[in-house]
C-alpha atoms as a PDB file:
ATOM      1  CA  UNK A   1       0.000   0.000   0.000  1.00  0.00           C
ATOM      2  CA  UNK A   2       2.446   2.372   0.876  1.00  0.00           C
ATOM      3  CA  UNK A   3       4.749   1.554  -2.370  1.00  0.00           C
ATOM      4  CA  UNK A   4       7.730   2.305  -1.052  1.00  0.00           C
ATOM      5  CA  UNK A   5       7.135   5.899   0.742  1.00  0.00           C
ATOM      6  CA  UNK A   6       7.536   6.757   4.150  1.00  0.00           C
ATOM      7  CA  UNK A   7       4.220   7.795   4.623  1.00  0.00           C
ATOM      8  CA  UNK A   8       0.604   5.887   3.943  1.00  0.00           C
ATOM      9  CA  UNK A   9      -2.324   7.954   2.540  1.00  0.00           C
ATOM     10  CA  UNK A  10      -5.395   6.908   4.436  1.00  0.00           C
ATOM     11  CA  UNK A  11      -7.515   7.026   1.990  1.00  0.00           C
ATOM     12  CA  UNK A  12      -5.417   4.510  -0.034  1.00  0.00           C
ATOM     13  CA  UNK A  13      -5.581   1.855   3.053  1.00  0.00           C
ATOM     14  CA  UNK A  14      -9.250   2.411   2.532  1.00  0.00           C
ATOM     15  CA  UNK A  15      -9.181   2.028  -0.831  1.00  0.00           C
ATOM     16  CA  UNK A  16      -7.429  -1.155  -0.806  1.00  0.00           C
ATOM     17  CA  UNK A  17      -9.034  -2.299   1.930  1.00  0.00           C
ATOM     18  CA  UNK A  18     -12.909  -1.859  -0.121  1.00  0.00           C
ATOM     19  CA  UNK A  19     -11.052  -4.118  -3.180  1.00  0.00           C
ATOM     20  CA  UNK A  20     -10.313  -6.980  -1.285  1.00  0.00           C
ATOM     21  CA  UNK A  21     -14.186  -6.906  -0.253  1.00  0.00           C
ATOM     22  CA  UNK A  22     -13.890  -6.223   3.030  1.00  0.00           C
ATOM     23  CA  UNK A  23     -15.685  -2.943   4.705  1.00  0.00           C
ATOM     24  CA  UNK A  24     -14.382  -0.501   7.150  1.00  0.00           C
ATOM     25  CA  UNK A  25     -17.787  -1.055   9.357  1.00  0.00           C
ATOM     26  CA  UNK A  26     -16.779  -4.613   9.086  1.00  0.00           C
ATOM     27  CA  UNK A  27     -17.183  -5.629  13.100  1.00  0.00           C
ATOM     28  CA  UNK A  28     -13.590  -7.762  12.798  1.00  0.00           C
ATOM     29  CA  UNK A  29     -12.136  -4.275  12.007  1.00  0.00           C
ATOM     30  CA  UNK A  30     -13.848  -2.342  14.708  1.00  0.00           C
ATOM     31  CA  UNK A  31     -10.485  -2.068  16.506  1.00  0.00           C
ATOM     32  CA  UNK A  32      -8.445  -1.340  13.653  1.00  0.00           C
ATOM     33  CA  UNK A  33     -11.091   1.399  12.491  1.00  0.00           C
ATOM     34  CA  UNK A  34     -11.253   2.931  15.703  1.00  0.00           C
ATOM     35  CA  UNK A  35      -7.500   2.651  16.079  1.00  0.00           C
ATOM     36  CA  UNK A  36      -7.441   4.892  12.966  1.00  0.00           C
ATOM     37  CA  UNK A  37     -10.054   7.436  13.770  1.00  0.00           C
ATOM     38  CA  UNK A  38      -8.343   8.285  17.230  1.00  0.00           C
ATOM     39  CA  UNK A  39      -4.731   8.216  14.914  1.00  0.00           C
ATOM     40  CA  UNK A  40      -5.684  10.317  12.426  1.00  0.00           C
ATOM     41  CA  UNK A  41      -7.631  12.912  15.187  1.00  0.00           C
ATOM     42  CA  UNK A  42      -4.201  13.105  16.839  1.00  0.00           C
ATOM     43  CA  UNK A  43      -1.941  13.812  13.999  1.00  0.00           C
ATOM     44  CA  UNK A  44      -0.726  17.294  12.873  1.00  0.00           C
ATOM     45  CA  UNK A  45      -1.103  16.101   9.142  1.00  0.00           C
ATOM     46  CA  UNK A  46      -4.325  14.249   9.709  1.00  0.00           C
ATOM     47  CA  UNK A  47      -4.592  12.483   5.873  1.00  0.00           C
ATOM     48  CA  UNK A  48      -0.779  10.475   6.304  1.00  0.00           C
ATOM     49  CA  UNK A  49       0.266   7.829   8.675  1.00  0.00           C
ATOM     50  CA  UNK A  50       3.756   7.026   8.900  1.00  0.00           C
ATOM     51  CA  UNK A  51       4.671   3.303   9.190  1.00  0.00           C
ATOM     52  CA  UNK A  52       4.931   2.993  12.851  1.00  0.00           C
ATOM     53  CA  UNK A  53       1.599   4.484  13.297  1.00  0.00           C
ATOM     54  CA  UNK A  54      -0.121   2.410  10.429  1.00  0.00           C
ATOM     55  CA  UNK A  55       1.384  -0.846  11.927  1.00  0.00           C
ATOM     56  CA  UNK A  56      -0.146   0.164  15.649  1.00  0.00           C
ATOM     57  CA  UNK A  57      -3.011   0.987  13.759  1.00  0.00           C
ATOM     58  CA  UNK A  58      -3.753  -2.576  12.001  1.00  0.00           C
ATOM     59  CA  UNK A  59      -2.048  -4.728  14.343  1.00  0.00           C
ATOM     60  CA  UNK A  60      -5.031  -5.700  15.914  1.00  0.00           C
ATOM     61  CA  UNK A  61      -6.409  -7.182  12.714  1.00  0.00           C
ATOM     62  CA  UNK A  62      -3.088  -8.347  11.248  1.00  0.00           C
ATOM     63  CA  UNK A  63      -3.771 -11.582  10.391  1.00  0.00           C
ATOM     64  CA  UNK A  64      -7.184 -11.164   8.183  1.00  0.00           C
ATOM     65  CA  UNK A  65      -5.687  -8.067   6.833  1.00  0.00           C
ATOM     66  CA  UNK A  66      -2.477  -9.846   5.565  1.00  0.00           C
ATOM     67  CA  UNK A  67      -4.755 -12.837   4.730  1.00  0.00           C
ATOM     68  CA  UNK A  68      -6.705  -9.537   2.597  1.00  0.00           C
ATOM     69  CA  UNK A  69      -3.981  -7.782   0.940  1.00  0.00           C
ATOM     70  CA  UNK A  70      -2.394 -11.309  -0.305  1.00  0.00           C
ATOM     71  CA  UNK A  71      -5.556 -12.608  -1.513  1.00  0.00           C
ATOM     72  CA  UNK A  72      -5.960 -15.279   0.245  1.00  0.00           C
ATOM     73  CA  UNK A  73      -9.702 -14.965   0.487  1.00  0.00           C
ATOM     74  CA  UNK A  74     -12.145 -17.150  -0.578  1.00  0.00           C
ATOM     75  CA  UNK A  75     -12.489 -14.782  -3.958  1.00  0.00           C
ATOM     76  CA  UNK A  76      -8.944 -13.615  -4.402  1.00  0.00           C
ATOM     77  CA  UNK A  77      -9.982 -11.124  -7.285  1.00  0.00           C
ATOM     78  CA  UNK A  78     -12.780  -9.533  -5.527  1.00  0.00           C
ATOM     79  CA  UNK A  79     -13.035  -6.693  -7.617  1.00  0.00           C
ATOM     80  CA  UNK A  80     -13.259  -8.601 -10.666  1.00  0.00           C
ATOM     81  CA  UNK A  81     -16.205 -10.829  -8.935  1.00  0.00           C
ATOM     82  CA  UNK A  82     -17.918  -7.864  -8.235  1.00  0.00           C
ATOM     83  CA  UNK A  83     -17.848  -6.070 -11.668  1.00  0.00           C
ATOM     84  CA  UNK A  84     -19.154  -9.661 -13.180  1.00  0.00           C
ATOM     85  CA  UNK A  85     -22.606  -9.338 -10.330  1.00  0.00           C
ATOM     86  CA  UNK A  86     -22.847  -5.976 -11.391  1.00  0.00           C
ATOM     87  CA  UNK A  87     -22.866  -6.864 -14.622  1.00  0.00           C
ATOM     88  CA  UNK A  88     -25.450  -9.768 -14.025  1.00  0.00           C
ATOM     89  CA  UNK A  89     -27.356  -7.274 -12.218  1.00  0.00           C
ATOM     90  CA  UNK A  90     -27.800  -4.729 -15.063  1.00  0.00           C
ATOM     91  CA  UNK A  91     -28.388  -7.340 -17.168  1.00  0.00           C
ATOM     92  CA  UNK A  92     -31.230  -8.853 -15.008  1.00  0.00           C
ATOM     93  CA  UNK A  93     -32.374  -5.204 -14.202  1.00  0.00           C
ATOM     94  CA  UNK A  94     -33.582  -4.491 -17.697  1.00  0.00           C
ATOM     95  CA  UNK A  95     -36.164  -7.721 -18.036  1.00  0.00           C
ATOM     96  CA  UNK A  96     -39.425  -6.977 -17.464  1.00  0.00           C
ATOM     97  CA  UNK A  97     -41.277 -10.274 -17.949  1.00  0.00           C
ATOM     98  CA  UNK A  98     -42.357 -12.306 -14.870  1.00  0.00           C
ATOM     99  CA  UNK A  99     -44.567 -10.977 -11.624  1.00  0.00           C
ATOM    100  CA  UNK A 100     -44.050  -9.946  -8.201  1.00  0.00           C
ATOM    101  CA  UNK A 101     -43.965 -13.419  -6.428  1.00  0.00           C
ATOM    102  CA  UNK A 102     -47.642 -13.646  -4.976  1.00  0.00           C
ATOM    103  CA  UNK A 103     -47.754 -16.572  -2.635  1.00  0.00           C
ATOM    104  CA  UNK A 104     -46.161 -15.279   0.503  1.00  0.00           C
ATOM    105  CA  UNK A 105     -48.035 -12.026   1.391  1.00  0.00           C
ATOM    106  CA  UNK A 106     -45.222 -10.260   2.009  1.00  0.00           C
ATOM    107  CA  UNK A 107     -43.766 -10.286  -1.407  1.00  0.00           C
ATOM    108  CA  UNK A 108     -47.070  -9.527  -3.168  1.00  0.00           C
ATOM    109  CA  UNK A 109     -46.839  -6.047  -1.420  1.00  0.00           C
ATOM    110  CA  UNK A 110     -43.258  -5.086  -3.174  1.00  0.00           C
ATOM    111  CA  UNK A 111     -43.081  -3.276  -6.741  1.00  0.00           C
ATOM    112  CA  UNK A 112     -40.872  -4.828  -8.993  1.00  0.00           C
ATOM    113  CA  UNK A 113     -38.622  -2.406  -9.287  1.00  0.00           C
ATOM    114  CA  UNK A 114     -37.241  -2.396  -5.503  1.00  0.00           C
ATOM    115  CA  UNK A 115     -34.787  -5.208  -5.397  1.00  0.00           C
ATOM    116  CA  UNK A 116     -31.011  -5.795  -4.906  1.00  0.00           C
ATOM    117  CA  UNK A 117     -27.838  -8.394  -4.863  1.00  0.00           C
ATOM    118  CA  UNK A 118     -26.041  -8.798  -2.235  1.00  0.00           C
ATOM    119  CA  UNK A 119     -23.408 -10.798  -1.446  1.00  0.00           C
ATOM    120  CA  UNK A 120     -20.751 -12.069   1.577  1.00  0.00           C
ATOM    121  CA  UNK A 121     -18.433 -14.873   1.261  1.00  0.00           C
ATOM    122  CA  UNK A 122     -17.591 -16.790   4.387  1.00  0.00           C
ATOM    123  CA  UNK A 123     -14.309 -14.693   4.565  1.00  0.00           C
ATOM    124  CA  UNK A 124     -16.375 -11.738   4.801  1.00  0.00           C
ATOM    125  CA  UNK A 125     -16.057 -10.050   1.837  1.00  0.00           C
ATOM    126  CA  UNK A 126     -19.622  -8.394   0.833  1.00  0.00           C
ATOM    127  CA  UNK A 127     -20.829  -6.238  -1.971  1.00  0.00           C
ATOM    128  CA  UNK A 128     -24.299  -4.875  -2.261  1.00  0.00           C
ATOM    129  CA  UNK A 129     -25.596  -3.579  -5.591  1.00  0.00           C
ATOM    130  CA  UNK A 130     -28.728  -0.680  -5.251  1.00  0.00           C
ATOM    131  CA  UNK A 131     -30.291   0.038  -2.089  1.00  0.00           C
ATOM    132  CA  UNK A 132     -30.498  -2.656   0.565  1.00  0.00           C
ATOM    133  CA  UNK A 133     -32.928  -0.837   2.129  1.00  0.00           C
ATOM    134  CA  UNK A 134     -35.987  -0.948  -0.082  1.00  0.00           C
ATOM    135  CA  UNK A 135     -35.176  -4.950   0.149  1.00  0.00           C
ATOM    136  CA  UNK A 136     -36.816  -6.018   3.159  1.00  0.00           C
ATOM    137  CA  UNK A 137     -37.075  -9.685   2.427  1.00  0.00           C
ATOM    138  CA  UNK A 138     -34.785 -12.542   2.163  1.00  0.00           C
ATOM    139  CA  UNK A 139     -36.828 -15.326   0.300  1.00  0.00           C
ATOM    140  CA  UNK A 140     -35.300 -18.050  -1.785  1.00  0.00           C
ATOM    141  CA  UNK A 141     -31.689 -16.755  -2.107  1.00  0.00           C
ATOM    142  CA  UNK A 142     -30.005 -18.871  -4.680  1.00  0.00           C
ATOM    143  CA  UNK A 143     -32.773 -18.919  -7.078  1.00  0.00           C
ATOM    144  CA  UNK A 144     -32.624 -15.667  -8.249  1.00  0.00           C
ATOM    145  CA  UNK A 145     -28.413 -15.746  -8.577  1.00  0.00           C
ATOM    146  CA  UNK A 146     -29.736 -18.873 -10.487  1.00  0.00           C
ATOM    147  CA  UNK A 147     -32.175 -16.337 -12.564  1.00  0.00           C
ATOM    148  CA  UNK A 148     -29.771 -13.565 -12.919  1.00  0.00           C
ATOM    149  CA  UNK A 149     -27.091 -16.251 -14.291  1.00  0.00           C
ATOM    150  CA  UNK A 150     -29.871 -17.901 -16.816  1.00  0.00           C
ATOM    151  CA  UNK A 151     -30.459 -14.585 -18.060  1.00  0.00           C
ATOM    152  CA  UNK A 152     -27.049 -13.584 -18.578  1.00  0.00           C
ATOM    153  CA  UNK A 153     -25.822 -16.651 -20.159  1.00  0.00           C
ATOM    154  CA  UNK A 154     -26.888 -19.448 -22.116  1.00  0.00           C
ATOM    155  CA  UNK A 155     -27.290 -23.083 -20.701  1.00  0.00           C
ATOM    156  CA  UNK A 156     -23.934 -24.416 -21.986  1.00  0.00           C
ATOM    157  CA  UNK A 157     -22.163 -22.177 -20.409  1.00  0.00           C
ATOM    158  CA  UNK A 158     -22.970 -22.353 -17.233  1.00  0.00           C
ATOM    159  CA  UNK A 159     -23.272 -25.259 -14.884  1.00  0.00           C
ATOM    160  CA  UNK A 160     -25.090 -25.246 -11.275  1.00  0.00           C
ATOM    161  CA  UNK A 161     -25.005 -28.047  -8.577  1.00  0.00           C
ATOM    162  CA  UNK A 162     -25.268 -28.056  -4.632  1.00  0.00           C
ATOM    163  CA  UNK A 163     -23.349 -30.634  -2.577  1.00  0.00           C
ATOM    164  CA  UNK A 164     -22.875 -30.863   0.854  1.00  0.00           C
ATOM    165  CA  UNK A 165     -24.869 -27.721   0.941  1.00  0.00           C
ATOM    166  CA  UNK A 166     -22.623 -26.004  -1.480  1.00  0.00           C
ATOM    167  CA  UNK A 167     -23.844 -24.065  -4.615  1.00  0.00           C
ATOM    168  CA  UNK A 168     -21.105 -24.088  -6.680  1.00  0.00           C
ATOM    169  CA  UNK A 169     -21.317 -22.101 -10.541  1.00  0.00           C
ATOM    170  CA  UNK A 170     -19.494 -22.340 -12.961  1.00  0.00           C
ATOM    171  CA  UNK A 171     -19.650 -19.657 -15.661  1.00  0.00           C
ATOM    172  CA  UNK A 172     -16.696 -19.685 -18.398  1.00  0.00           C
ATOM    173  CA  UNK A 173     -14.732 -21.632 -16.641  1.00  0.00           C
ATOM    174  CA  UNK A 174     -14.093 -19.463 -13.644  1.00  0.00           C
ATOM    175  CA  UNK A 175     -15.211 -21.318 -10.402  1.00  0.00           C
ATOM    176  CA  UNK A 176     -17.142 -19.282  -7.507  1.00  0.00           C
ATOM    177  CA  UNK A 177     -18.273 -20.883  -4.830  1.00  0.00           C
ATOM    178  CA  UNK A 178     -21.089 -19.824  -1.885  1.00  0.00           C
ATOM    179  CA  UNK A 179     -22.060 -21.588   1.298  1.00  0.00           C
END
């Protein structure tokens, strides 16, 4: 992060913190983040840590932030994973065929249009497309990554399974894999 320099932007930590898919409200980071706040309050410069206070600042987290920065995660290229949902999610976005699911009251209530993706590996990395907010149901989760996928892509190039509780997709050959 720091490339070489004596000092460490903040806002590049942050940066490279968001691409590995992990969030700075993240509660494994709470220390870290708070560590950072106070730093940063007490600092003449107030935008630049120097190495000794970035390393008191993340030592509390050192282990899934090295795990982070070397991708080591469950999705190494998490940027990359998250550009392909977005993608999937414009994609699904424009369709307009189908209904608002009617059989659990609940659902009948929503317009069509208010829906997201979101998603968090079981390292923690998460990235939410639109606003989680107007989403206020969780119903059937993997069929409508199924949907998005069908949409996207034709049958033969995509494969689905679950094992062991596992859905596993393939799509191109890449491999991603949910719990």
């Amino acid at each position: 992060i720091a490339e070489g320099q004596e000092k460490i932007p903040v806002h590049k930590f942050i940066t490279a913190l968001k691409s590995t898919g992990l969030r700075t409200a993240d509660p494994r980071l709470k220390e870290c983040m708070d560590m950072l706040r106070l730093t940063l309050q007490t600092t003449s410069d107030g935008v630049m840590l120097d190495k000794d206070l970035f390393k008191k600042c993340v030592q509390s987290n050192i282990v899934l932030l090295t795990q982070a920065f070397r991708r080591k995660f469950v999705i190494p290229d998490f940027m990359s994973f998250a550009s392909h949902i977005d993608e999937l999610y414009e994609n699904a976005k424009k369709q307009s065929g189908g209904k608002v699911a009617d059989y659990i009251p609940q659902l009948a209530k929503f317009s069509p249009d208010l829906w997201a993706v979101s998603v968090c590996t079981v390292d923690g990395q998460s990235f939410i497309i639109h606003s989680w907010e107007s989403c206020k149901t969780l119903t059937f989760c993997h069929d409508p990554l199924l949907d998005l996928h069908k949409v996207t892509f034709s049958q033969d190039k995509i494969q689905f399974w679950t094992r062991n509780g596992l859905l596993q997709i393939i799509i191109f050959g890449k491999y991603y894999s949910k719990t």
